[in-house]
C-alpha atoms as a PDB file:
ATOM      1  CA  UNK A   1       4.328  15.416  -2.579  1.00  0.00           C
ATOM      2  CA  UNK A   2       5.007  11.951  -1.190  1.00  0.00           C
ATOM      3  CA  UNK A   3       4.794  13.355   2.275  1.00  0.00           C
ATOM      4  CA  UNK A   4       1.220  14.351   1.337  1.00  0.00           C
ATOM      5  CA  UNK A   5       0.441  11.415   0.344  1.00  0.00           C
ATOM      6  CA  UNK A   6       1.789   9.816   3.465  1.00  0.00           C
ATOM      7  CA  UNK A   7      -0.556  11.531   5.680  1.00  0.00           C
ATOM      8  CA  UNK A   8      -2.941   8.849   4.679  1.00  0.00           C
ATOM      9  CA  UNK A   9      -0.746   6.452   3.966  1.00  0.00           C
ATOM     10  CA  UNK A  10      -3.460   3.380   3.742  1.00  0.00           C
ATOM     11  CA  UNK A  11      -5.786   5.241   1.680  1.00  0.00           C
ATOM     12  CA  UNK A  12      -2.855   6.071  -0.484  1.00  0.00           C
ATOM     13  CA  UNK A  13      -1.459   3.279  -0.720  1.00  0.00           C
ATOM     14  CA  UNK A  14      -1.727   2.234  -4.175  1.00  0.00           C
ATOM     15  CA  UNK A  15      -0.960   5.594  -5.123  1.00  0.00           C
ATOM     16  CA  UNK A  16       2.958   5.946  -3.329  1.00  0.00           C
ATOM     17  CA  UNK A  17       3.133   2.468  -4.756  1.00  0.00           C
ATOM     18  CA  UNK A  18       2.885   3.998  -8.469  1.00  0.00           C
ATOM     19  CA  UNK A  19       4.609   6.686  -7.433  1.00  0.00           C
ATOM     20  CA  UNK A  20       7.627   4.861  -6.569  1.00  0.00           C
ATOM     21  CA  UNK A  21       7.257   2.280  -9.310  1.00  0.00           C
ATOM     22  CA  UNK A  22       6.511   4.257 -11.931  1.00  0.00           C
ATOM     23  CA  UNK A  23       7.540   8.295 -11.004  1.00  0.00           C
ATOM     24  CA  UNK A  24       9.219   8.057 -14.211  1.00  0.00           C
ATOM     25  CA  UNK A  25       6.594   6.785 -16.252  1.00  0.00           C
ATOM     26  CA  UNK A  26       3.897   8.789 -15.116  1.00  0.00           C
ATOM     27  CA  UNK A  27       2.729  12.016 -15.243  1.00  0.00           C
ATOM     28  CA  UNK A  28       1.728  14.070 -11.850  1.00  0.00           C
ATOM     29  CA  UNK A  29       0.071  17.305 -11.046  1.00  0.00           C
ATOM     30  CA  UNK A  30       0.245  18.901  -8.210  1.00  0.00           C
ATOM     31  CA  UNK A  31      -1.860  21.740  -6.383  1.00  0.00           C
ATOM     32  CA  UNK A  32      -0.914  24.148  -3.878  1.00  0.00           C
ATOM     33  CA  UNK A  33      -1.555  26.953  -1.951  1.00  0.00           C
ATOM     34  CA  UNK A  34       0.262  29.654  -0.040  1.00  0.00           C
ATOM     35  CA  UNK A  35       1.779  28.923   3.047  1.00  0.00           C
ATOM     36  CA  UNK A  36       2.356  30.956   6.311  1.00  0.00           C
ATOM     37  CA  UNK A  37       5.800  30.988   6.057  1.00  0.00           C
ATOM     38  CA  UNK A  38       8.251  32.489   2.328  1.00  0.00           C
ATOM     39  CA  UNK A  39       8.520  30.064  -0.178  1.00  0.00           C
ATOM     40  CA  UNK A  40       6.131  27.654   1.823  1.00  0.00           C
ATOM     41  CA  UNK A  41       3.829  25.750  -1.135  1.00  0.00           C
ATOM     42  CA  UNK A  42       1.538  23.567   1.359  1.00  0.00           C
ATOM     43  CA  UNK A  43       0.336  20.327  -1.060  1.00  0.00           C
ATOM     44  CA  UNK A  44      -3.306  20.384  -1.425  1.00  0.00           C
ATOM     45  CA  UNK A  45      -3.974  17.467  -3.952  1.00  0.00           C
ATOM     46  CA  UNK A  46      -2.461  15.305  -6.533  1.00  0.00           C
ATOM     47  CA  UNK A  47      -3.323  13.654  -9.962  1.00  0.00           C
ATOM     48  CA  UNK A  48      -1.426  11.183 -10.980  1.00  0.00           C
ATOM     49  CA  UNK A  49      -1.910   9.311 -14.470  1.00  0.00           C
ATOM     50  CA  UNK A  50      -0.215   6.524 -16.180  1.00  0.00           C
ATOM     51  CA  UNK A  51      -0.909   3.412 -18.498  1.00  0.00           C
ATOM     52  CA  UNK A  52      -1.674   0.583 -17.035  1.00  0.00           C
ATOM     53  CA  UNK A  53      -1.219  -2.921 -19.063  1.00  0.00           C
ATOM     54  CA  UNK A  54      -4.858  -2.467 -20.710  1.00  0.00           C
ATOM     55  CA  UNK A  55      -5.700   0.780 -19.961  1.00  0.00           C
ATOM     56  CA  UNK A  56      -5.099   4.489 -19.131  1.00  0.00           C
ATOM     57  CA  UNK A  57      -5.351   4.967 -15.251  1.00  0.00           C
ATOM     58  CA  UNK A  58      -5.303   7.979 -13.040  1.00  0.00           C
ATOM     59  CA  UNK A  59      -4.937   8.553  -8.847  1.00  0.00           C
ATOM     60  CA  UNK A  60      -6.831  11.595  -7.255  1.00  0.00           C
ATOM     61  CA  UNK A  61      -6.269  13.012  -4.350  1.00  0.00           C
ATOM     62  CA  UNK A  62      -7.456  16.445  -2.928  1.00  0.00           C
ATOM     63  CA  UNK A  63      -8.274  18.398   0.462  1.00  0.00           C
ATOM     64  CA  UNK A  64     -11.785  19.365  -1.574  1.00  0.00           C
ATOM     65  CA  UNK A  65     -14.306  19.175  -4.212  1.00  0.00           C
ATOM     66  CA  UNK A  66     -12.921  22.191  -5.838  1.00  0.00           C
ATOM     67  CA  UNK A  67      -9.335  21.197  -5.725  1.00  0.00           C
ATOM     68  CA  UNK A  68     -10.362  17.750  -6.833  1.00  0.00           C
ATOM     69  CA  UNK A  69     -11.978  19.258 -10.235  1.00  0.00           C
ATOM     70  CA  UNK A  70      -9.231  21.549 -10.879  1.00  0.00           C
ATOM     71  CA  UNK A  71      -7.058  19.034 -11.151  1.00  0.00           C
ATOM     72  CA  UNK A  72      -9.188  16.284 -12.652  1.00  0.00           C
ATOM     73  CA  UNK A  73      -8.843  19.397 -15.750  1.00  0.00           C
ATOM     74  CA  UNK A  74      -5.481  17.748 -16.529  1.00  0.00           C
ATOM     75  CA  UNK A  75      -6.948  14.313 -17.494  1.00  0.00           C
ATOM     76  CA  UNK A  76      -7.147  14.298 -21.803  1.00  0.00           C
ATOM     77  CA  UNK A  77      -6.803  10.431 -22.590  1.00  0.00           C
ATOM     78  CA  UNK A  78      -9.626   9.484 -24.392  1.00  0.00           C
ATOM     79  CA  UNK A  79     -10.623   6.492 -22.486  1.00  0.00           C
ATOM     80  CA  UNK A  80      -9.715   5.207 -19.040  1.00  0.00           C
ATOM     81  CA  UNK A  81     -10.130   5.621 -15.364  1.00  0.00           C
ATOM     82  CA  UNK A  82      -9.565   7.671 -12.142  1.00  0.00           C
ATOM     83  CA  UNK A  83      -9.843   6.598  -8.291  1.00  0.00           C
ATOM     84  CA  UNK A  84     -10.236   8.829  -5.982  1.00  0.00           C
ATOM     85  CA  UNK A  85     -12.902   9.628  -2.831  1.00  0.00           C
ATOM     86  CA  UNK A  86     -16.365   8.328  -3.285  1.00  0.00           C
ATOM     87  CA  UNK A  87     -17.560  11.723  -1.917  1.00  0.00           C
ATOM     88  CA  UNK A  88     -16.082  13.391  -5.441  1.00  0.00           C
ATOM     89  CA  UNK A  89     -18.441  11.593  -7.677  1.00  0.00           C
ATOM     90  CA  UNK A  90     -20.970  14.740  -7.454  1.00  0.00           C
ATOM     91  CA  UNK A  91     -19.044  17.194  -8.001  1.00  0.00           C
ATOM     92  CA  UNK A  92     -17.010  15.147 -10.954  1.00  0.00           C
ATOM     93  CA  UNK A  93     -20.566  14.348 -12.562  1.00  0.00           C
ATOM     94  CA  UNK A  94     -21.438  18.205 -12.185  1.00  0.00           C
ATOM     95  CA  UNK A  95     -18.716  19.030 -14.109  1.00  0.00           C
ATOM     96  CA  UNK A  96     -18.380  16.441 -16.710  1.00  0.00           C
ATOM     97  CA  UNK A  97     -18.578  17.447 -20.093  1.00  0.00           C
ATOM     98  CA  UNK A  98     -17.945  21.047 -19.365  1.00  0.00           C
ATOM     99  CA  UNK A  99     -15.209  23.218 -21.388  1.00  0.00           C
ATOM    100  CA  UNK A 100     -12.734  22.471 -18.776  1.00  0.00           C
ATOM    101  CA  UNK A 101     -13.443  18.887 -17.795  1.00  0.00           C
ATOM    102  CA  UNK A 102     -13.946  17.392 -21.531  1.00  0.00           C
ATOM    103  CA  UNK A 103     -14.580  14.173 -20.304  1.00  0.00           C
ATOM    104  CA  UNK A 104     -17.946  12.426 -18.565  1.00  0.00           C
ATOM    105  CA  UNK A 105     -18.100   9.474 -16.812  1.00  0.00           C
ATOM    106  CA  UNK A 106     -19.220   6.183 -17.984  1.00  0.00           C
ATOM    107  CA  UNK A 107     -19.486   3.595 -14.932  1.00  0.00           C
ATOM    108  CA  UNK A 108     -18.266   3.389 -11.245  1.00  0.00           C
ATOM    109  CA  UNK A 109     -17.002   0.598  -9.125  1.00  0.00           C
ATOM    110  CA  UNK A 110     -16.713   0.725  -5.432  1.00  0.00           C
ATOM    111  CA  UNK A 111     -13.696  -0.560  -3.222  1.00  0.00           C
ATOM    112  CA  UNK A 112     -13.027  -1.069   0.249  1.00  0.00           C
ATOM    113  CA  UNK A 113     -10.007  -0.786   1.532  1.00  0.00           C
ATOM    114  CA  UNK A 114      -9.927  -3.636   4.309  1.00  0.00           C
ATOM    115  CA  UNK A 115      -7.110  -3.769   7.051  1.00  0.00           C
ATOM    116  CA  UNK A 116      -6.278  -6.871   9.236  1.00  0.00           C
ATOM    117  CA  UNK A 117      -7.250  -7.055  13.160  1.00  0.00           C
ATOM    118  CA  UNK A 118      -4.054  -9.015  14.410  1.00  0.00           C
ATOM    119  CA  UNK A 119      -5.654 -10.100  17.358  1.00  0.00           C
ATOM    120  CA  UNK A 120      -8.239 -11.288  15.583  1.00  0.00           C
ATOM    121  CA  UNK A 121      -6.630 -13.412  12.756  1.00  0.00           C
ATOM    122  CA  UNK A 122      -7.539 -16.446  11.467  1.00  0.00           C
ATOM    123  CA  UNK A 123      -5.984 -18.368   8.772  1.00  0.00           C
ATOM    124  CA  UNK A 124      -6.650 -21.490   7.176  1.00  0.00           C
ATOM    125  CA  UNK A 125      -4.270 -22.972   4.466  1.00  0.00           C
ATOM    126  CA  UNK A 126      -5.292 -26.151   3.226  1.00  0.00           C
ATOM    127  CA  UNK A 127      -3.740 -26.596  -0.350  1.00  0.00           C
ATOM    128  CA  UNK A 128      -0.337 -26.989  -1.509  1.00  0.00           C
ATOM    129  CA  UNK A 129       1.237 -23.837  -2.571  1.00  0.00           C
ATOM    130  CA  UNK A 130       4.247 -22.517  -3.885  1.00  0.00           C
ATOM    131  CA  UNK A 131       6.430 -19.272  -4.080  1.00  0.00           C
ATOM    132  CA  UNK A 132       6.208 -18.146  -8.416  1.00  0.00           C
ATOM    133  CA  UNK A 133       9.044 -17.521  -9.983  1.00  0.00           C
ATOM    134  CA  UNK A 134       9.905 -15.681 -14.087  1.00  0.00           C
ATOM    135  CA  UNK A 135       8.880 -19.040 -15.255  1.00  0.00           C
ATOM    136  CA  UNK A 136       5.475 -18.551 -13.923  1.00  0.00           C
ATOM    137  CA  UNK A 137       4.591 -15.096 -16.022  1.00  0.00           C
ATOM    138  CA  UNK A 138       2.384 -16.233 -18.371  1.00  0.00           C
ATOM    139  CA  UNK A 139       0.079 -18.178 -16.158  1.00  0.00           C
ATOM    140  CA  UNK A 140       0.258 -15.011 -13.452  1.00  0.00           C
ATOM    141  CA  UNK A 141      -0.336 -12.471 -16.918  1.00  0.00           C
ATOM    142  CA  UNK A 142      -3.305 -14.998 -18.016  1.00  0.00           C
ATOM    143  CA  UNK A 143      -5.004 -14.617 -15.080  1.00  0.00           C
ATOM    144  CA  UNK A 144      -4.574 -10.665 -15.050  1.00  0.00           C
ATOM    145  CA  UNK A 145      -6.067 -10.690 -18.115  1.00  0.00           C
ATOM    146  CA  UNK A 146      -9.046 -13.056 -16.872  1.00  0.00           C
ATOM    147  CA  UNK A 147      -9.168 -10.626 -13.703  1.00  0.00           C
ATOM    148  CA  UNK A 148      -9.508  -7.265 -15.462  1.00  0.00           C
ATOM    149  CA  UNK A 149     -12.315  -8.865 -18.081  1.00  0.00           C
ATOM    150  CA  UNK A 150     -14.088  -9.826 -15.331  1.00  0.00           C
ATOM    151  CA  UNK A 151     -13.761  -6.830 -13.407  1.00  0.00           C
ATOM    152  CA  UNK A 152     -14.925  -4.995 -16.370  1.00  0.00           C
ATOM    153  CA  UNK A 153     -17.657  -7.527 -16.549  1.00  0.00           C
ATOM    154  CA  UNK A 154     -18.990  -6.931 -12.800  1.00  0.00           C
ATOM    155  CA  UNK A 155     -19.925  -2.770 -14.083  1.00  0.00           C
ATOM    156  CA  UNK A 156     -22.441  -4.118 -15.940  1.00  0.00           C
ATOM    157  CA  UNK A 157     -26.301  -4.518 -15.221  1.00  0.00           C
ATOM    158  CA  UNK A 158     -27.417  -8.085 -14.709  1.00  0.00           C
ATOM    159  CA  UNK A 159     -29.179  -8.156 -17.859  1.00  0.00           C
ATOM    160  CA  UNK A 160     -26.319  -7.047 -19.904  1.00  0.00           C
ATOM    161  CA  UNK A 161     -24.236  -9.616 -18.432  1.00  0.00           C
ATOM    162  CA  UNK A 162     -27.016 -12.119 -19.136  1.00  0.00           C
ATOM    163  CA  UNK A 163     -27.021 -10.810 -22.191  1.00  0.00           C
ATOM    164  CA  UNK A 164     -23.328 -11.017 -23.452  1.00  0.00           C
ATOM    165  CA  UNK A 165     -22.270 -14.391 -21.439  1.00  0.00           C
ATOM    166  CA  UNK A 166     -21.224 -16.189 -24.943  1.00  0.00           C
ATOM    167  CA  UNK A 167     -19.087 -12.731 -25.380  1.00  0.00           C
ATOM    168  CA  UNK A 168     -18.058 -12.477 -22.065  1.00  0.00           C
ATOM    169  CA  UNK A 169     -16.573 -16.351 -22.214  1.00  0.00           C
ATOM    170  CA  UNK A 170     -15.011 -15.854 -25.516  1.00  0.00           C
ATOM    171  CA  UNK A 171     -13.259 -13.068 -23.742  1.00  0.00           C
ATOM    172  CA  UNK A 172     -12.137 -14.917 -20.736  1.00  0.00           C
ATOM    173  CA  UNK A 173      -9.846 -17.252 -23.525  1.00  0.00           C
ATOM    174  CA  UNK A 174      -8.254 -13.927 -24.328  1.00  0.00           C
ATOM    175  CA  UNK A 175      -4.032 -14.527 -24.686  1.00  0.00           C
ATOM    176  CA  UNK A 176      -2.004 -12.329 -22.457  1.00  0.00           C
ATOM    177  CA  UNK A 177       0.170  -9.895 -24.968  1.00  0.00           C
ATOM    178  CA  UNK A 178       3.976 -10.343 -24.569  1.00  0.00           C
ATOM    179  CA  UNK A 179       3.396  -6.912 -23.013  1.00  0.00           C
ATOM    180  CA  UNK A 180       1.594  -8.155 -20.124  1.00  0.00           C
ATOM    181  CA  UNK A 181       3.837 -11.056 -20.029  1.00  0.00           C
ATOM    182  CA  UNK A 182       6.775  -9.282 -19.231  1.00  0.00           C
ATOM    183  CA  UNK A 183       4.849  -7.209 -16.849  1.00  0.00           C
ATOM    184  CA  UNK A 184       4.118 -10.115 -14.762  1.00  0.00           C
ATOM    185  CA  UNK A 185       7.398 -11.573 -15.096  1.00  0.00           C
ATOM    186  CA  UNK A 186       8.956  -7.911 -13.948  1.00  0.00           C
ATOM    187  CA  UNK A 187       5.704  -7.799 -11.202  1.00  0.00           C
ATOM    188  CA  UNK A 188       6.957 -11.156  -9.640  1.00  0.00           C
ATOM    189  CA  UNK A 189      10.628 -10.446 -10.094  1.00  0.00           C
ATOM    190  CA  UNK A 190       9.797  -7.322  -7.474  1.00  0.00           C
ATOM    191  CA  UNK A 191       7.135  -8.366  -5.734  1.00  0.00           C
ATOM    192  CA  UNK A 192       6.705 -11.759  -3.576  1.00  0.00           C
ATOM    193  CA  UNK A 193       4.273 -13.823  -5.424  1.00  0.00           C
ATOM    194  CA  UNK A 194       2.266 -16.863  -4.383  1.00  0.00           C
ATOM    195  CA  UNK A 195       0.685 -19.464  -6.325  1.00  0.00           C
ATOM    196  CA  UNK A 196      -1.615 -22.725  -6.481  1.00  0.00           C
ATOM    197  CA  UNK A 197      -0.930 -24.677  -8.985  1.00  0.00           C
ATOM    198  CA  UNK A 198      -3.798 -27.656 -10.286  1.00  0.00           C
ATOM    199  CA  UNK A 199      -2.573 -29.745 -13.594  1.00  0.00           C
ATOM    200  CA  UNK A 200      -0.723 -26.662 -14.539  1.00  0.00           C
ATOM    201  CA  UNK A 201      -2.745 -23.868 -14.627  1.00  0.00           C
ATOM    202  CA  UNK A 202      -2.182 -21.268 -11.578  1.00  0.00           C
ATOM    203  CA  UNK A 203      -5.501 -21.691  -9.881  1.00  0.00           C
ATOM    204  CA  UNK A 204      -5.104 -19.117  -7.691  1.00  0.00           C
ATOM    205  CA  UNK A 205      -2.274 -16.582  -6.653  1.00  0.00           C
ATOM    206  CA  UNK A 206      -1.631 -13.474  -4.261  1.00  0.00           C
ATOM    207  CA  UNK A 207       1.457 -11.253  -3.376  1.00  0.00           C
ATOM    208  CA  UNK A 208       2.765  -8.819  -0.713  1.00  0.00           C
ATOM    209  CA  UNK A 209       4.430  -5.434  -1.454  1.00  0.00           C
ATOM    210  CA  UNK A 210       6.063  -4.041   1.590  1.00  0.00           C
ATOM    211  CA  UNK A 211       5.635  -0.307   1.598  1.00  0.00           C
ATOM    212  CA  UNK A 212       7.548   1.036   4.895  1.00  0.00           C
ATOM    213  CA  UNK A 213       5.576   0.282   7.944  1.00  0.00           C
ATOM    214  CA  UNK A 214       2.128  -1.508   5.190  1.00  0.00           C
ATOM    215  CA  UNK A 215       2.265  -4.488   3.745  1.00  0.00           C
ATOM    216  CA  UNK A 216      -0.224  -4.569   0.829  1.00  0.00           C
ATOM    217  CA  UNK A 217      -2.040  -8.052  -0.046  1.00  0.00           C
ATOM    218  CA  UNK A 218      -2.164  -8.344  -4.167  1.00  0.00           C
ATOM    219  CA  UNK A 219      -3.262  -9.444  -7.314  1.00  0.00           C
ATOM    220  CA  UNK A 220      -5.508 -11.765  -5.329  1.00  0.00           C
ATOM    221  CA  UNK A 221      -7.276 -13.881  -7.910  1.00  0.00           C
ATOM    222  CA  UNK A 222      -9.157 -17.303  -8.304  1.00  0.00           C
ATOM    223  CA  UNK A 223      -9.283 -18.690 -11.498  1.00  0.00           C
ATOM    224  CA  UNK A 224     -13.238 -18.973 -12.353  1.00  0.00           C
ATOM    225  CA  UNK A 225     -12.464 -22.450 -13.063  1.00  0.00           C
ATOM    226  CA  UNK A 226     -11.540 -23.567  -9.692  1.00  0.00           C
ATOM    227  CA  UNK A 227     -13.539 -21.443  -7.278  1.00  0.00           C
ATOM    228  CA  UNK A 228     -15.677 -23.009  -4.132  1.00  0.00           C
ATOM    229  CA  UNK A 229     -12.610 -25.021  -3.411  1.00  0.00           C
ATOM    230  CA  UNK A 230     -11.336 -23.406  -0.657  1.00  0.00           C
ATOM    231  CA  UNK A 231      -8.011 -21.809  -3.270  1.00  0.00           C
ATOM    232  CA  UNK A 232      -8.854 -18.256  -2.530  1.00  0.00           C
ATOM    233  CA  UNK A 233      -9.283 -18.476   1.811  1.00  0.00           C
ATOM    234  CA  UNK A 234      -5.546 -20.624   1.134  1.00  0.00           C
ATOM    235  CA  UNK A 235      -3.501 -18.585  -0.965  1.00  0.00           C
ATOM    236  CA  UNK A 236      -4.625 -15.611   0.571  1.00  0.00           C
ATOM    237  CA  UNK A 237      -3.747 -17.209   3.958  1.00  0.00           C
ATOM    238  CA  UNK A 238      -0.891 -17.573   2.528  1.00  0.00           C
ATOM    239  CA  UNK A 239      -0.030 -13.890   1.615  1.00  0.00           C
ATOM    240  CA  UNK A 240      -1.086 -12.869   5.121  1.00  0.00           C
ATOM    241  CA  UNK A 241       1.422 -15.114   6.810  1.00  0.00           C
ATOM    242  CA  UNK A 242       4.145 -14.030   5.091  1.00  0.00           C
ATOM    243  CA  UNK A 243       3.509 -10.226   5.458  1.00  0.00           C
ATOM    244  CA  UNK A 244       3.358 -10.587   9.249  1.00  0.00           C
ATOM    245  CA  UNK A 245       6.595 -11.856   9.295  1.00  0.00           C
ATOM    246  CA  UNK A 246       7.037  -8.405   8.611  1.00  0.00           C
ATOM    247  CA  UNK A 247       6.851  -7.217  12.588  1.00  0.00           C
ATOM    248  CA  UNK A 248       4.036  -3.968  13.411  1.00  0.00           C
ATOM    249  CA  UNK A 249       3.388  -3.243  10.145  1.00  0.00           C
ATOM    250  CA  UNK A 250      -0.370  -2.532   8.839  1.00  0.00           C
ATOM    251  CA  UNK A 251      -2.020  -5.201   6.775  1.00  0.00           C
ATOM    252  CA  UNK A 252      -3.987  -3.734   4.120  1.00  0.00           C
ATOM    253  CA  UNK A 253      -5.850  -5.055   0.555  1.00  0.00           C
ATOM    254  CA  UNK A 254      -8.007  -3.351  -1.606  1.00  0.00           C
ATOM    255  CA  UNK A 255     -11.742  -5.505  -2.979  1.00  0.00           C
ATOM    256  CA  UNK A 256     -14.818  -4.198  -4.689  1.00  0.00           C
ATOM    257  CA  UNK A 257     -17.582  -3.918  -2.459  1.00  0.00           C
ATOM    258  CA  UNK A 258     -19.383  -5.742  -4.761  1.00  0.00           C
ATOM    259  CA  UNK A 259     -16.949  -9.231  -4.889  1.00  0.00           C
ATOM    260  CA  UNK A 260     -19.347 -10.545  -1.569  1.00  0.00           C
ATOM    261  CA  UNK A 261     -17.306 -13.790  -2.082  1.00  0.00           C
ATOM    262  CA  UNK A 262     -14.064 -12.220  -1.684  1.00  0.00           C
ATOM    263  CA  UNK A 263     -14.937  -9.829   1.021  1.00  0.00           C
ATOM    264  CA  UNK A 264     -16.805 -12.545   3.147  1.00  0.00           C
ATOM    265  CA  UNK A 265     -13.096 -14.783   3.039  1.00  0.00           C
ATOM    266  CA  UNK A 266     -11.186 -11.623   4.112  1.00  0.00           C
ATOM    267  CA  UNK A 267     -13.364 -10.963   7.015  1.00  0.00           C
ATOM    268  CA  UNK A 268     -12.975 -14.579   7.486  1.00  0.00           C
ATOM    269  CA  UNK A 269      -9.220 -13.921   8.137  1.00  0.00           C
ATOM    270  CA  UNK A 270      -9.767 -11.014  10.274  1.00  0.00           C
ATOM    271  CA  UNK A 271      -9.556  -8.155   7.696  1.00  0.00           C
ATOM    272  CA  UNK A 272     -11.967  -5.538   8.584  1.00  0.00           C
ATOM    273  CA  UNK A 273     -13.064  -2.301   6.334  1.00  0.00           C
ATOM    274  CA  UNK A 274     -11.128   1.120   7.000  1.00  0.00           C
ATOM    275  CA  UNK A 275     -12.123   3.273   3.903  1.00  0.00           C
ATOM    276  CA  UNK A 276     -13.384   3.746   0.613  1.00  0.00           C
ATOM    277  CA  UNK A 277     -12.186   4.651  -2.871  1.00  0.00           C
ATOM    278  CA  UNK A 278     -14.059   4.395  -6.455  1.00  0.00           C
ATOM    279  CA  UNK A 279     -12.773   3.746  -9.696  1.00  0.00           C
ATOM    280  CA  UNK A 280     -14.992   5.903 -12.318  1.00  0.00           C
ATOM    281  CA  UNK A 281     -14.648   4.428 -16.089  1.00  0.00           C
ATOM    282  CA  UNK A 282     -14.240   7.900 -17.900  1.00  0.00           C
ATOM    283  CA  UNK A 283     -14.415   8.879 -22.008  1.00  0.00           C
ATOM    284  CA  UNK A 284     -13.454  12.076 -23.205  1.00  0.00           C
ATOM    285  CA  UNK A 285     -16.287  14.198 -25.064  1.00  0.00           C
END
């Protein structure tokens, strides 16, 4: 299975990520067919699903439509999320709510997958920074929190946001759990974190994850607070220069297509777009 995977390893990144992180929290299917040789079981796809700090999440990957909704059968939680190929959302939406796929899709989101031109890299790190530490988890799970709300925010029409701003800021004052806490703490405990700190509130942070011959920029975020200061081209700078201390490795990160902000400082850097994968909000029937 993980050489499957593998094959595209920066599409997939996310997903051998979980799947060494978490192969023992999280459930996988896997289909196959019939291979030229005895006993050969060629991988054709895999679902993998798993609970995330807020949510119920799910990776899909498949050689076709039809494999794709065969195993997109084995998703049951009530409410959550898949990524997979933007090319699947037809043939997911054809067979939403059908006896075998009890489940229909509420909302979409977009991401490119960007990857960095080293000969064409450009950083600029103009604020003081430091490396987090365990003692910086609940400022890193606040602003996971404040990330995912707003995230969840950007699905909606500009009218509904309009709409719900008062309930939308309430949200953003939302208290990390002591679940997500310890997430973050065990997240920066395995993951080189970076962090900009103004009168004690992480204004921004980012952090590497070396997968073999990737690095993977992550958990870039900018506290809403202290945007159009220049925090988000700096820490991210700062992620980049640490991950290509790691010699001929790719440099990869994940954005939604529609965060123009974000994408315009990454292509700032030198981080160009590769591929394409969409989260689909789903709700079982």
């Amino acid at each position: 299975m993980q050489k499957y995977l593998e094959r595209d390893p920066i599409a997939n990144v996310y997903i051998l990520s979980n799947f060494r992180a978490m192969s023992d929290r999280a459930k996988f299917f896997v289909a196959t067919s019939k291979g030229p040789g005895k006993d050969q079981t060629p991988v054709t796809g895999v679902l993998m699903i798993y609970r995330g700090m807020r949510r119920n999440s799910s990776w899909l990957v498949a050689d076709s439509p039809e494999i794709a909704i065969e195993l997109s059968e084995h998703i049951q939680f009530q409410k959550g999320s898949i990524w997979t190929k933007p090319e699947f959302e037809s043939v997911l939406q054809q067979a939403q709510g059908s006896r075998s796929v009890p489940w229909k899709i509420e909302s979409k989101m977009p991401f490119a997958i960007m990857k960095l031109d080293p000969e064409h890299t450009n950083l600029a790190i103009n604020h003081e920074w430091r490396t987090l530490s365990e003692s910086d988890a609940y400022e890193f799970a606040k602003s996971t929190v404040m990330m995912e709300i707003e995230e969840r925010e950007d699905e909606k029409s500009a009218q509904e946001q309009a709409r719900n701003r008062a309930s939308f800021e309430k949200l953003m004052q939302t208290e990390p759990s002591t679940e997500e806490i310890n997430a973050s703490r065990d997240f920066i405990k395995r993951f080189p974190s970076f962090g900009i700190i103004q009168n004690g509130t992480l204004a921004a942070r980012a952090a590497i994850e070396v997968l073999g011959n990737m690095v993977a920029i992550r958990r870039v975020f900018t506290n809403p607070n202290n945007r159009r200061k220049g925090f988000g081209m700096s820490i991210t700078s700062v992620a980049v220069r640490e991950a290509l201390k790691h010699e001929n490795s790719d440099i990869i990160l994940f954005v939604r297509e529609n965060n123009y902000g974000a994408k315009k400082i990454y292509e700032k850097i030198g981080f160009r777009k590769v591929a394409a994968r969409t989260e689909f909000d789903l709700v079982t029937i």
